[in-house]
PDBML (XML) file of the C-alpha atoms, coordinates in Angstrom:
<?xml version="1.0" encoding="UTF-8" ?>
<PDBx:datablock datablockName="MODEL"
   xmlns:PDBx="http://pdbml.pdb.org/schema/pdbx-v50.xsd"
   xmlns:xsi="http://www.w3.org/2001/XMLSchema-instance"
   xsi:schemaLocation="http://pdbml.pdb.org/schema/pdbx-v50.xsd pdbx-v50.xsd">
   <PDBx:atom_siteCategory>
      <PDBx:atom_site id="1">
         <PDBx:B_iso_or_equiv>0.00</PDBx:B_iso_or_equiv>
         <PDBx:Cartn_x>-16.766</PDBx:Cartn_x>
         <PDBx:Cartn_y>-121.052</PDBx:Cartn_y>
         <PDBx:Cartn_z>-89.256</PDBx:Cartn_z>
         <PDBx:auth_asym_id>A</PDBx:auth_asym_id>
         <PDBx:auth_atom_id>CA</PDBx:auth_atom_id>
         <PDBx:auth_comp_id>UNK</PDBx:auth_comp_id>
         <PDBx:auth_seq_id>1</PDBx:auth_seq_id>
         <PDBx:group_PDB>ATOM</PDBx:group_PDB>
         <PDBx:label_alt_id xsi:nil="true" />
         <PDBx:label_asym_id>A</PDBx:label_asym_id>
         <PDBx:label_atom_id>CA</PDBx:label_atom_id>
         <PDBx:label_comp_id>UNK</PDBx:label_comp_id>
         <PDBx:label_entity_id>1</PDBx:label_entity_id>
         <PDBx:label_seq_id>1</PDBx:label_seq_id>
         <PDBx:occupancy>1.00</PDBx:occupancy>
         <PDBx:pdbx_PDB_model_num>1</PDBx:pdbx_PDB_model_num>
         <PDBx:type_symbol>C</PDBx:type_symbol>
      </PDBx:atom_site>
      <PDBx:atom_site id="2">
         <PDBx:B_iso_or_equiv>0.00</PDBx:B_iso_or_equiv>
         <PDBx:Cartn_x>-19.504</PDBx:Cartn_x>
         <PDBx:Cartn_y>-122.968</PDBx:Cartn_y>
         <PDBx:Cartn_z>-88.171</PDBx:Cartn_z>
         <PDBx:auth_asym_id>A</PDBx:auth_asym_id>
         <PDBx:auth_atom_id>CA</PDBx:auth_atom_id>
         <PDBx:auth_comp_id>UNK</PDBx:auth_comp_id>
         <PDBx:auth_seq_id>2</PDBx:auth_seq_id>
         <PDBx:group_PDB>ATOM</PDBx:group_PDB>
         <PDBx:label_alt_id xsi:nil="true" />
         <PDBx:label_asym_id>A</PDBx:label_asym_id>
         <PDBx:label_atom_id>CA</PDBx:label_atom_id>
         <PDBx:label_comp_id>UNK</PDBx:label_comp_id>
         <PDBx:label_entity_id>1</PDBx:label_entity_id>
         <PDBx:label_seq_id>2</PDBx:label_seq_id>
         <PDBx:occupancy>1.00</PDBx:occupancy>
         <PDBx:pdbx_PDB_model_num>1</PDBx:pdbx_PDB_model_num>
         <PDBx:type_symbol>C</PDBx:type_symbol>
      </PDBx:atom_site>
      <PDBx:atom_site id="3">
         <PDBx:B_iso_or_equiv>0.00</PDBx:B_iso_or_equiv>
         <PDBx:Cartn_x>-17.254</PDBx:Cartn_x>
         <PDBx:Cartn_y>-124.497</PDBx:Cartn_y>
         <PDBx:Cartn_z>-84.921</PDBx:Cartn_z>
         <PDBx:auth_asym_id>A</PDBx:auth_asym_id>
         <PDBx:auth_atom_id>CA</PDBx:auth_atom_id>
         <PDBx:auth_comp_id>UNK</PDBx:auth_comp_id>
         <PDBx:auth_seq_id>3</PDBx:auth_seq_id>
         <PDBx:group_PDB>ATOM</PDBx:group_PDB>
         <PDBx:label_alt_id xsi:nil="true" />
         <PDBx:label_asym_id>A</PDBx:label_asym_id>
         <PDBx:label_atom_id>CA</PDBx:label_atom_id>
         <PDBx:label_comp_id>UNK</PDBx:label_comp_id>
         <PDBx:label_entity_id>1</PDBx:label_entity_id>
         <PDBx:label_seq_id>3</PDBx:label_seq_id>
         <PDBx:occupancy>1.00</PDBx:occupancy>
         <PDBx:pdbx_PDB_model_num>1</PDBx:pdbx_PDB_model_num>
         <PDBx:type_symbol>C</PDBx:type_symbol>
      </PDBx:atom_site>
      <PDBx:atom_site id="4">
         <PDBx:B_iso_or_equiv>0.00</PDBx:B_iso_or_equiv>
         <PDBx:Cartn_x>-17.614</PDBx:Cartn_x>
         <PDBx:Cartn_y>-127.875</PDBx:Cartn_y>
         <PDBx:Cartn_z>-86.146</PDBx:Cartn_z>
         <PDBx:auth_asym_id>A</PDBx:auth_asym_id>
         <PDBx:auth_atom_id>CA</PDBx:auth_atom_id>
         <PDBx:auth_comp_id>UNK</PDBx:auth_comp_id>
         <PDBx:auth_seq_id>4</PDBx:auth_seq_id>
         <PDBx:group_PDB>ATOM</PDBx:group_PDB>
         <PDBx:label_alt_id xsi:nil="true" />
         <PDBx:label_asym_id>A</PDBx:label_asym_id>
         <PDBx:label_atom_id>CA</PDBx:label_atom_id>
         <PDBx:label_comp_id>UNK</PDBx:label_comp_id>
         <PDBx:label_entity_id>1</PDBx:label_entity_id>
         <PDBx:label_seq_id>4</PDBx:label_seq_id>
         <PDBx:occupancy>1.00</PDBx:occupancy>
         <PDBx:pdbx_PDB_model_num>1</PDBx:pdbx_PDB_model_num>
         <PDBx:type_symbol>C</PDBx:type_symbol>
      </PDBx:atom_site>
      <PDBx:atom_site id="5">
         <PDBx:B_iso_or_equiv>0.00</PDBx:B_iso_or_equiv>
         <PDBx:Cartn_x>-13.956</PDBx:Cartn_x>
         <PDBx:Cartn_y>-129.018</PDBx:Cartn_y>
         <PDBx:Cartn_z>-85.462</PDBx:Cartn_z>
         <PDBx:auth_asym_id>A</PDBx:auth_asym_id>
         <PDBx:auth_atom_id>CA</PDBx:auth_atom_id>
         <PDBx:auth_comp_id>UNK</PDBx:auth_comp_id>
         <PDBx:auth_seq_id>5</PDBx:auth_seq_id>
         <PDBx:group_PDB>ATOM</PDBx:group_PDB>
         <PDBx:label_alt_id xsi:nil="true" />
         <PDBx:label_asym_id>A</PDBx:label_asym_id>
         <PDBx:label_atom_id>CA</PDBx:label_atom_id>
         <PDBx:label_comp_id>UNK</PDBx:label_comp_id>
         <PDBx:label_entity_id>1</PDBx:label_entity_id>
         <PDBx:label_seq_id>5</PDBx:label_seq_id>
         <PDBx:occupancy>1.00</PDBx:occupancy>
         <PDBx:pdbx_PDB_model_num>1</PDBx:pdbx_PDB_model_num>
         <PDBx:type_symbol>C</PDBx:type_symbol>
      </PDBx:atom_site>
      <PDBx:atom_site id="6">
         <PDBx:B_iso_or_equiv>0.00</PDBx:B_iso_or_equiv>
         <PDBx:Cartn_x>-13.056</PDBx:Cartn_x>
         <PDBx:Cartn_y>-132.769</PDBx:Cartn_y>
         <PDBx:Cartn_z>-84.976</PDBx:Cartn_z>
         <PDBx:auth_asym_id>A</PDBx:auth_asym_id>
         <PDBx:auth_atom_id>CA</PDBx:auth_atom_id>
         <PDBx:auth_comp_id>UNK</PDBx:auth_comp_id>
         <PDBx:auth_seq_id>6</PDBx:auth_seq_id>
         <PDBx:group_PDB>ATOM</PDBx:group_PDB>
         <PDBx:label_alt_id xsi:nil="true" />
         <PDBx:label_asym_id>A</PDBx:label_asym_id>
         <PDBx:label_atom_id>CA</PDBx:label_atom_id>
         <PDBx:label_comp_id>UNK</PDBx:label_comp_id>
         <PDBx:label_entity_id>1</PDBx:label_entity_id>
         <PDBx:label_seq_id>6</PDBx:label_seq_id>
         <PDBx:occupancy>1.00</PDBx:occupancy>
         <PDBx:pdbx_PDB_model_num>1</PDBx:pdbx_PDB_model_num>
         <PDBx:type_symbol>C</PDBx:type_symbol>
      </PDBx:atom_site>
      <PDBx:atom_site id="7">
         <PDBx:B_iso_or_equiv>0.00</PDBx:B_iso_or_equiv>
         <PDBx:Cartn_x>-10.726</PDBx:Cartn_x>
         <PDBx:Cartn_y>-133.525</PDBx:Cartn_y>
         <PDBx:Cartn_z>-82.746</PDBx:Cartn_z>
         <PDBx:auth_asym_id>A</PDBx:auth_asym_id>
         <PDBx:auth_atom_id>CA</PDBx:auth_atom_id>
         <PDBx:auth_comp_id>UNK</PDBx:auth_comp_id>
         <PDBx:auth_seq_id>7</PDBx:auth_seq_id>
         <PDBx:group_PDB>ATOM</PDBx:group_PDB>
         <PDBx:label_alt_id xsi:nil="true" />
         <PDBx:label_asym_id>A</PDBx:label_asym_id>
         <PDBx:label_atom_id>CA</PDBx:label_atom_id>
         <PDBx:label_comp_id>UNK</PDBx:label_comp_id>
         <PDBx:label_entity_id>1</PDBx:label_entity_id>
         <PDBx:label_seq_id>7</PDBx:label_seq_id>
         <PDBx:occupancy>1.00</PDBx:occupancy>
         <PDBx:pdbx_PDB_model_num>1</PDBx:pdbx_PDB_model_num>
         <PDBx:type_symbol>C</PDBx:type_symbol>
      </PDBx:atom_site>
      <PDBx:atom_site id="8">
         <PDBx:B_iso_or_equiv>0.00</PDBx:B_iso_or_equiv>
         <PDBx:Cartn_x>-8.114</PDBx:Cartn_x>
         <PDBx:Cartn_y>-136.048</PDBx:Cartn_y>
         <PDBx:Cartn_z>-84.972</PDBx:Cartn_z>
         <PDBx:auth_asym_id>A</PDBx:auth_asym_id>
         <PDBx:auth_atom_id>CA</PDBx:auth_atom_id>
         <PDBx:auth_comp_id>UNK</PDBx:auth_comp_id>
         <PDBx:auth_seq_id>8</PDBx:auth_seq_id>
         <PDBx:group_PDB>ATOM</PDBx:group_PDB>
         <PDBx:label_alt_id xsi:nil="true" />
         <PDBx:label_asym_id>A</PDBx:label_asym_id>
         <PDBx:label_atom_id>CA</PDBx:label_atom_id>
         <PDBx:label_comp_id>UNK</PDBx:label_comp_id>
         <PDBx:label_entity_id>1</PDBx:label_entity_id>
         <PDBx:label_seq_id>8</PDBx:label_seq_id>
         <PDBx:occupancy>1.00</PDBx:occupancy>
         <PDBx:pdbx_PDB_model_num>1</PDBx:pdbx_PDB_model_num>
         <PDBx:type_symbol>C</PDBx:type_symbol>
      </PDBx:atom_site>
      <PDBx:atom_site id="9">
         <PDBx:B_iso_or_equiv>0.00</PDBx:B_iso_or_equiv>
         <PDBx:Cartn_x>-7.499</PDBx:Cartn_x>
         <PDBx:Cartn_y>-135.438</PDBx:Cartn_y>
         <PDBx:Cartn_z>-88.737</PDBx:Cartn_z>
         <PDBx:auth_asym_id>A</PDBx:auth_asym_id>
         <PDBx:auth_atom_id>CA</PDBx:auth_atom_id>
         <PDBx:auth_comp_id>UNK</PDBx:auth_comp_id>
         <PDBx:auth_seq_id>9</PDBx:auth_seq_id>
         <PDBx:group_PDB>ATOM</PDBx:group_PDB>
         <PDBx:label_alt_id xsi:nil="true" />
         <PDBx:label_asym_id>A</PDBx:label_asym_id>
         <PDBx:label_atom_id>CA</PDBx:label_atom_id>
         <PDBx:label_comp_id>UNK</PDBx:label_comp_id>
         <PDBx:label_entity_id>1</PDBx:label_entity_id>
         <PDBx:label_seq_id>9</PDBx:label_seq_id>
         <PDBx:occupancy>1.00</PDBx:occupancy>
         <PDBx:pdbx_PDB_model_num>1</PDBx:pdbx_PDB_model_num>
         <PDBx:type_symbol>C</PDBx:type_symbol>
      </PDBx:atom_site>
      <PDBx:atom_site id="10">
         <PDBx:B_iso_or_equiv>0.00</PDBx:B_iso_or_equiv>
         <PDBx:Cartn_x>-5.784</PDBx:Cartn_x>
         <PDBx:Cartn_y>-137.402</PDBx:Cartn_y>
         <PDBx:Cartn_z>-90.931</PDBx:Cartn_z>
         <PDBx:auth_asym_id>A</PDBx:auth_asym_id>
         <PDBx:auth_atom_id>CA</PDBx:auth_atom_id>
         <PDBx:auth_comp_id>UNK</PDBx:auth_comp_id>
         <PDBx:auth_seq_id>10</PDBx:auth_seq_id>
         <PDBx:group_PDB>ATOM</PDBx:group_PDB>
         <PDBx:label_alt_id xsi:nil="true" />
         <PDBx:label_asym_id>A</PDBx:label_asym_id>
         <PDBx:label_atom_id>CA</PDBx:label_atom_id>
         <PDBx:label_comp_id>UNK</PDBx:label_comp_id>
         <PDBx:label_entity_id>1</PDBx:label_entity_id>
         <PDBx:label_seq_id>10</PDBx:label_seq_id>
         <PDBx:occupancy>1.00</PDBx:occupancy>
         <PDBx:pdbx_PDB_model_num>1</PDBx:pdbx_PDB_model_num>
         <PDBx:type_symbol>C</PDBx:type_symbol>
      </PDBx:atom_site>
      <PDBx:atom_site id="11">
         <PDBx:B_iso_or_equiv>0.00</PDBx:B_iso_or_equiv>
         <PDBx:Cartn_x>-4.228</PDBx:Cartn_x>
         <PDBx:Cartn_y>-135.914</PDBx:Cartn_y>
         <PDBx:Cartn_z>-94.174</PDBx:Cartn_z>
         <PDBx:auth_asym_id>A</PDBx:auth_asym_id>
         <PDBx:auth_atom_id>CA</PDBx:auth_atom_id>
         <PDBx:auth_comp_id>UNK</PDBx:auth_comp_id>
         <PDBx:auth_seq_id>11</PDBx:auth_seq_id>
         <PDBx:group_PDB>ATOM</PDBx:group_PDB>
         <PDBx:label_alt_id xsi:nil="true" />
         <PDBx:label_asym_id>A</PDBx:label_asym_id>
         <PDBx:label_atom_id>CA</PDBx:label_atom_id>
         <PDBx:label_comp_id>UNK</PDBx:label_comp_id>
         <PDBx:label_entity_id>1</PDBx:label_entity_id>
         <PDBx:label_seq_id>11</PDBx:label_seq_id>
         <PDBx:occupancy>1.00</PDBx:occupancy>
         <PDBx:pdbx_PDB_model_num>1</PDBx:pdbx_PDB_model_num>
         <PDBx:type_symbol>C</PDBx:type_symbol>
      </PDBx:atom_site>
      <PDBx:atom_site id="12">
         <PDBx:B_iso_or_equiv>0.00</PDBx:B_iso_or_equiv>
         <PDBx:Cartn_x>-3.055</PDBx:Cartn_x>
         <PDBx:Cartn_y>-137.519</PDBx:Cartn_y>
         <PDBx:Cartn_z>-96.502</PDBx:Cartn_z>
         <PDBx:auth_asym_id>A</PDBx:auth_asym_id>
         <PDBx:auth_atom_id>CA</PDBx:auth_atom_id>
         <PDBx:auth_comp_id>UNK</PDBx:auth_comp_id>
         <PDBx:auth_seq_id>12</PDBx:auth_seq_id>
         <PDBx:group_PDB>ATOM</PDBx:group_PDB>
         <PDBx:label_alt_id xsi:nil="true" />
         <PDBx:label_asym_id>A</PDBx:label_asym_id>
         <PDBx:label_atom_id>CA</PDBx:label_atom_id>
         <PDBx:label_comp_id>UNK</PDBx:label_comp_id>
         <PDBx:label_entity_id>1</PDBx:label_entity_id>
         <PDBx:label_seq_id>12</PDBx:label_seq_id>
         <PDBx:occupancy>1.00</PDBx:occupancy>
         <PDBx:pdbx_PDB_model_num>1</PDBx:pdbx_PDB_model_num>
         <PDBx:type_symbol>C</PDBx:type_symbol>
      </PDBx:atom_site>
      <PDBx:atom_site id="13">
         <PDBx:B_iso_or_equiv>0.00</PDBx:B_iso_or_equiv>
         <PDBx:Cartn_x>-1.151</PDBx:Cartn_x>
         <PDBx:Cartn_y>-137.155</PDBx:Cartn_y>
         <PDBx:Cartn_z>-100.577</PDBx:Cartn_z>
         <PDBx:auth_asym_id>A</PDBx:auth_asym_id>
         <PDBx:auth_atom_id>CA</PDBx:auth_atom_id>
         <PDBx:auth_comp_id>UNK</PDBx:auth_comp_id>
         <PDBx:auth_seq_id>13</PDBx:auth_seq_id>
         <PDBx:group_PDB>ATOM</PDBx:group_PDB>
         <PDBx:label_alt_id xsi:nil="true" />
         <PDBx:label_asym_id>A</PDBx:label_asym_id>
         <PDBx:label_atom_id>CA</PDBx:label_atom_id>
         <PDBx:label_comp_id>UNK</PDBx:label_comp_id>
         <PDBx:label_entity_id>1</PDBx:label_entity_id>
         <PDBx:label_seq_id>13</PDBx:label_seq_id>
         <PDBx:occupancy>1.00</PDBx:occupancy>
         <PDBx:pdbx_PDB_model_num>1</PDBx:pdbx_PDB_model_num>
         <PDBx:type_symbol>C</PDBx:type_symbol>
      </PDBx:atom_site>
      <PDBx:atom_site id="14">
         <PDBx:B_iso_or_equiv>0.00</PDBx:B_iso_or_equiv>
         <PDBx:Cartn_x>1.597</PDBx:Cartn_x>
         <PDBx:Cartn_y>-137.266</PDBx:Cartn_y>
         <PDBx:Cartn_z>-102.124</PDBx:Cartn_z>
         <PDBx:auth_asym_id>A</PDBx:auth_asym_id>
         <PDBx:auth_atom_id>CA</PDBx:auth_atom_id>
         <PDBx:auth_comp_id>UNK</PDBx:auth_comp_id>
         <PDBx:auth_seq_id>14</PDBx:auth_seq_id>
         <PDBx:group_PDB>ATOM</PDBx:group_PDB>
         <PDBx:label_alt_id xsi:nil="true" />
         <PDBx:label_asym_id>A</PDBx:label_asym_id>
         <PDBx:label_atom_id>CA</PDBx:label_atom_id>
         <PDBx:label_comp_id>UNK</PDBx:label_comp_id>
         <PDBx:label_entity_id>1</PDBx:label_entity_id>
         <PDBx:label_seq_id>14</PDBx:label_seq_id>
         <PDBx:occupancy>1.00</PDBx:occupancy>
         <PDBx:pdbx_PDB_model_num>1</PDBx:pdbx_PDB_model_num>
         <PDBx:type_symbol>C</PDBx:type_symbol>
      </PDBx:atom_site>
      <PDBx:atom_site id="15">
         <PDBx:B_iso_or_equiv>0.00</PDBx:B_iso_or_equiv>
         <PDBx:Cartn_x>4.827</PDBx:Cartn_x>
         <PDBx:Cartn_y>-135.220</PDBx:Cartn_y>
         <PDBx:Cartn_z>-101.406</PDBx:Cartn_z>
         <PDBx:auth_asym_id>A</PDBx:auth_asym_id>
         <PDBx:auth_atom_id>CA</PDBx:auth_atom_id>
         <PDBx:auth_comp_id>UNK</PDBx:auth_comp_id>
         <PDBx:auth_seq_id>15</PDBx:auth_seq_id>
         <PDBx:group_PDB>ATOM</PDBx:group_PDB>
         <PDBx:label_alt_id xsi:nil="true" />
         <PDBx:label_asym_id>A</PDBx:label_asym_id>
         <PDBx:label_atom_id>CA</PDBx:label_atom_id>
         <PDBx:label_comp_id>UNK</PDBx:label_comp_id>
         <PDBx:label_entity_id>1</PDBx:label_entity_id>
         <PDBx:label_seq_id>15</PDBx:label_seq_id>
         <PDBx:occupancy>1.00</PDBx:occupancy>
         <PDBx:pdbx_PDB_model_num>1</PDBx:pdbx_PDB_model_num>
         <PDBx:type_symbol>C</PDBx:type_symbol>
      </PDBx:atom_site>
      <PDBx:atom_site id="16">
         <PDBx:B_iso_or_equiv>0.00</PDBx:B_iso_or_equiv>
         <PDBx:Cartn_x>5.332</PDBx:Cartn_x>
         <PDBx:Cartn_y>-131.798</PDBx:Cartn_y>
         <PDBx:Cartn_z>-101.294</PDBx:Cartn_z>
         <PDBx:auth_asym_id>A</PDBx:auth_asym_id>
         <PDBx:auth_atom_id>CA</PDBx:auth_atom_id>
         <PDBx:auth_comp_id>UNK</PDBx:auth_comp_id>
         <PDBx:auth_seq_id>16</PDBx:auth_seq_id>
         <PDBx:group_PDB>ATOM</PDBx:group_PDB>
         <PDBx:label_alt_id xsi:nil="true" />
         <PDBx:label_asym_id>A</PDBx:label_asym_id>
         <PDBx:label_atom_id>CA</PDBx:label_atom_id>
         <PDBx:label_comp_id>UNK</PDBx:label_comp_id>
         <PDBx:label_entity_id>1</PDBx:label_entity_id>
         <PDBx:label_seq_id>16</PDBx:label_seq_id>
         <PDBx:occupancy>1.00</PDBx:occupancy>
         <PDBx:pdbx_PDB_model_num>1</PDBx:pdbx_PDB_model_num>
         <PDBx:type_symbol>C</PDBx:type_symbol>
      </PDBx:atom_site>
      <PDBx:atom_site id="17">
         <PDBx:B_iso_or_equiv>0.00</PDBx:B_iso_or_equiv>
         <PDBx:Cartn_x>2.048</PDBx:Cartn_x>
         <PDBx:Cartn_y>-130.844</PDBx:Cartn_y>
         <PDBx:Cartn_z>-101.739</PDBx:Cartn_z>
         <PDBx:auth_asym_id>A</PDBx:auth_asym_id>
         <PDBx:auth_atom_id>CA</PDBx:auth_atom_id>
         <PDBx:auth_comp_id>UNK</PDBx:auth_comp_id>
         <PDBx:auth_seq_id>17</PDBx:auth_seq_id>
         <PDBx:group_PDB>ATOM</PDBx:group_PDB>
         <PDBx:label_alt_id xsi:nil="true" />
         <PDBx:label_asym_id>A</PDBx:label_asym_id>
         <PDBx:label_atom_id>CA</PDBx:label_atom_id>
         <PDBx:label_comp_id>UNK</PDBx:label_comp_id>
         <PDBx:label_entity_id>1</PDBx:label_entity_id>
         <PDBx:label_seq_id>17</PDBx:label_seq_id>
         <PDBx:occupancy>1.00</PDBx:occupancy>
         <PDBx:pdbx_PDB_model_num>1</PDBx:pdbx_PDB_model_num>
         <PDBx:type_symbol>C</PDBx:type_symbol>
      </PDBx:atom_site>
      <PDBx:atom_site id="18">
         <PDBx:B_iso_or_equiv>0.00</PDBx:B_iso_or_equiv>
         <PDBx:Cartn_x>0.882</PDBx:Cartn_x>
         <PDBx:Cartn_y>-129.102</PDBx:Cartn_y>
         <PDBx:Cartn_z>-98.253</PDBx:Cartn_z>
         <PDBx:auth_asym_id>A</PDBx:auth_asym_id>
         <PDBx:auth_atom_id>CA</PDBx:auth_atom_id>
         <PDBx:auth_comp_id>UNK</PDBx:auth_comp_id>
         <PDBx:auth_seq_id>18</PDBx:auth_seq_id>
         <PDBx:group_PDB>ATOM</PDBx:group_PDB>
         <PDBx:label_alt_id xsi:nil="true" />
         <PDBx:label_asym_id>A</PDBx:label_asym_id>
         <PDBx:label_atom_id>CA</PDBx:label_atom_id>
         <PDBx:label_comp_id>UNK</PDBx:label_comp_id>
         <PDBx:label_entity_id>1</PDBx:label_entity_id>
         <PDBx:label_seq_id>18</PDBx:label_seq_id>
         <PDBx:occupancy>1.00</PDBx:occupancy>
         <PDBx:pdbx_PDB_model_num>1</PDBx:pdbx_PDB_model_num>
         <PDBx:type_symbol>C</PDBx:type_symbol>
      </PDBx:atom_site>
      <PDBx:atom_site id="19">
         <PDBx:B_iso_or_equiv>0.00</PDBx:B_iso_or_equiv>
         <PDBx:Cartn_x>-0.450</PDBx:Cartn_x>
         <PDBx:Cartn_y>-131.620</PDBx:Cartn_y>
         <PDBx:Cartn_z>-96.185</PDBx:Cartn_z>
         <PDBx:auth_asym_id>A</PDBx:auth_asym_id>
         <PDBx:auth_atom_id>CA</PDBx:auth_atom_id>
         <PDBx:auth_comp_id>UNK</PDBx:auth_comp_id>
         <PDBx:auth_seq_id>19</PDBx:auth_seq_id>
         <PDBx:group_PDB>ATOM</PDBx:group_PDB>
         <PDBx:label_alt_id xsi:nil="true" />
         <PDBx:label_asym_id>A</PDBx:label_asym_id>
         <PDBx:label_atom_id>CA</PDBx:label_atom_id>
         <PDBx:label_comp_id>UNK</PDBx:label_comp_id>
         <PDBx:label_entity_id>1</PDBx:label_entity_id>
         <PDBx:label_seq_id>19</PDBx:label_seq_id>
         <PDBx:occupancy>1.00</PDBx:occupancy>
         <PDBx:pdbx_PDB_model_num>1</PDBx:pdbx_PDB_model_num>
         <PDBx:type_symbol>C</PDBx:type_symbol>
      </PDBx:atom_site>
      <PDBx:atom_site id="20">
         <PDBx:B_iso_or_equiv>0.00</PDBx:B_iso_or_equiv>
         <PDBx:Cartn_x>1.941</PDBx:Cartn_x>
         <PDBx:Cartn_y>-130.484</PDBx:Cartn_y>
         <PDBx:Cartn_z>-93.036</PDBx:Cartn_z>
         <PDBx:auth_asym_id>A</PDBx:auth_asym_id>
         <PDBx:auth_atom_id>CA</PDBx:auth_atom_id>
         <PDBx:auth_comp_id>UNK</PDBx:auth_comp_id>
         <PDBx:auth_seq_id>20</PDBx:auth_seq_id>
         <PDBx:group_PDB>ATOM</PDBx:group_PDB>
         <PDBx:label_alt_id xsi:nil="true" />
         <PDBx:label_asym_id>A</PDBx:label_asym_id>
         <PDBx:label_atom_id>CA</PDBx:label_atom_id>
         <PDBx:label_comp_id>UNK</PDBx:label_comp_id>
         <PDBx:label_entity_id>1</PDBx:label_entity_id>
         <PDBx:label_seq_id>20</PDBx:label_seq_id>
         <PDBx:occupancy>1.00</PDBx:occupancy>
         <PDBx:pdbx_PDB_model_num>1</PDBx:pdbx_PDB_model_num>
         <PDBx:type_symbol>C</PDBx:type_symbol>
      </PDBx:atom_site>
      <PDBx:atom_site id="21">
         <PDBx:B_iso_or_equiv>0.00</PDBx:B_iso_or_equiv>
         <PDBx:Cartn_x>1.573</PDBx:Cartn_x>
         <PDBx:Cartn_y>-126.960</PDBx:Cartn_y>
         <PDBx:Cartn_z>-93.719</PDBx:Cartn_z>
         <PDBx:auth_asym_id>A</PDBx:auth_asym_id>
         <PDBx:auth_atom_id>CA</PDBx:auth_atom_id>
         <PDBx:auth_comp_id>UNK</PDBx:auth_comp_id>
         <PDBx:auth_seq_id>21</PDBx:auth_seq_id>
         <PDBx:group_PDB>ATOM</PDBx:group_PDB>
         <PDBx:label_alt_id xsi:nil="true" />
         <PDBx:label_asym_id>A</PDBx:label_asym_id>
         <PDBx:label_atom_id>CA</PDBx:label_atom_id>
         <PDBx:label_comp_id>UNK</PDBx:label_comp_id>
         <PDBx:label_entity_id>1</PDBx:label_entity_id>
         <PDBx:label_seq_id>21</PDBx:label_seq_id>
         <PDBx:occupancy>1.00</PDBx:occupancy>
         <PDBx:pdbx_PDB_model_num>1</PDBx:pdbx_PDB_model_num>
         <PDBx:type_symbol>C</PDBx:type_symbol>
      </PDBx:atom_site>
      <PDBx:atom_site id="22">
         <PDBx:B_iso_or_equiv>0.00</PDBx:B_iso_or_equiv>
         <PDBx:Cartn_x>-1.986</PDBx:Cartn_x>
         <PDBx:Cartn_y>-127.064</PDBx:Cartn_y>
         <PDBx:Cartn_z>-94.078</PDBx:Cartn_z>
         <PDBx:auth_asym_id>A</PDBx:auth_asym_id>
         <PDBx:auth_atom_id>CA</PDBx:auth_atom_id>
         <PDBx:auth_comp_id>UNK</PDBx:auth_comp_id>
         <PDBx:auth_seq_id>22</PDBx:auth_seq_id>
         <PDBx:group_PDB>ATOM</PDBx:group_PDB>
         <PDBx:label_alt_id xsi:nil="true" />
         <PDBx:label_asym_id>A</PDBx:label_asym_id>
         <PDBx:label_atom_id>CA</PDBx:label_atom_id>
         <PDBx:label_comp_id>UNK</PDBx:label_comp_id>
         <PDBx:label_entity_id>1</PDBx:label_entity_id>
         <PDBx:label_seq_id>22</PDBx:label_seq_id>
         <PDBx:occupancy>1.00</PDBx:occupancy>
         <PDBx:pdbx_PDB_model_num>1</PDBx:pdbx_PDB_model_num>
         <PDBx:type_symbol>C</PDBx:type_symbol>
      </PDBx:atom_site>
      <PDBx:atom_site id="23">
         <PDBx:B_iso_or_equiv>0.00</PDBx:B_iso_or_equiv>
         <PDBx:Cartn_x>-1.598</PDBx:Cartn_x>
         <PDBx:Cartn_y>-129.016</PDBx:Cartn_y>
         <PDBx:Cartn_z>-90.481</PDBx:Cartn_z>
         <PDBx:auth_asym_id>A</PDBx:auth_asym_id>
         <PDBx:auth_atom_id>CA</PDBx:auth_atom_id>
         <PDBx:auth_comp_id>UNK</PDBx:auth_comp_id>
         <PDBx:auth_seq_id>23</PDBx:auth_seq_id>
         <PDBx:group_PDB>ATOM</PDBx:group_PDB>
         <PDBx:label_alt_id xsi:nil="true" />
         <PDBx:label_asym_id>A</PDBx:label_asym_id>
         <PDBx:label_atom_id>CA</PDBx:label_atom_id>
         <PDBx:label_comp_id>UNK</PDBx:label_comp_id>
         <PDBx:label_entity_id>1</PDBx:label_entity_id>
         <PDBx:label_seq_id>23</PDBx:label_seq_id>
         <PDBx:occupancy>1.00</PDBx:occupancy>
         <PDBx:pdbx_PDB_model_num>1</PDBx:pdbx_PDB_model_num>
         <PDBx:type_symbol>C</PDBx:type_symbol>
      </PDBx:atom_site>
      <PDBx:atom_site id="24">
         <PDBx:B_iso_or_equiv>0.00</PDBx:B_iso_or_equiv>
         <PDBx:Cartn_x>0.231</PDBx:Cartn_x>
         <PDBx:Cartn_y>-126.049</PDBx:Cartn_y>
         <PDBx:Cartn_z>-89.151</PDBx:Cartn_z>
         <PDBx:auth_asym_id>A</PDBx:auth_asym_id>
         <PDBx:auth_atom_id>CA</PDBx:auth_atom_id>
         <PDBx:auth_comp_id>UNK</PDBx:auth_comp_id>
         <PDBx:auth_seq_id>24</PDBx:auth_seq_id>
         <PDBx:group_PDB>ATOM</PDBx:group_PDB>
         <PDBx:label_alt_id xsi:nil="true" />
         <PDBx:label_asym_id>A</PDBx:label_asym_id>
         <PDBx:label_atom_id>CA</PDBx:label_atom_id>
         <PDBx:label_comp_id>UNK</PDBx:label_comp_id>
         <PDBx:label_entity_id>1</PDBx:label_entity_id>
         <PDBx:label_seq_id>24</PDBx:label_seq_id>
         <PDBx:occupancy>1.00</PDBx:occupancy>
         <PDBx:pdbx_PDB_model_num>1</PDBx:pdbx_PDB_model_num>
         <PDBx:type_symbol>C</PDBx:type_symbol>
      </PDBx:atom_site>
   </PDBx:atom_siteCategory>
</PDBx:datablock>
């Protein structure tokens, strides 16, 4: 909302739990 996107992320937790969905 306030178009303060970074340019790398880095997500990280255990399995299963949405990290490369929330990615996508």
């Amino acid at each position: 909302r306030n178009n303060r996107v970074n340019h790398a992320y880095l997500f990280s937790g255990p399995r299963g739990c949405g990290k490369t969905t929330s990615a996508r």
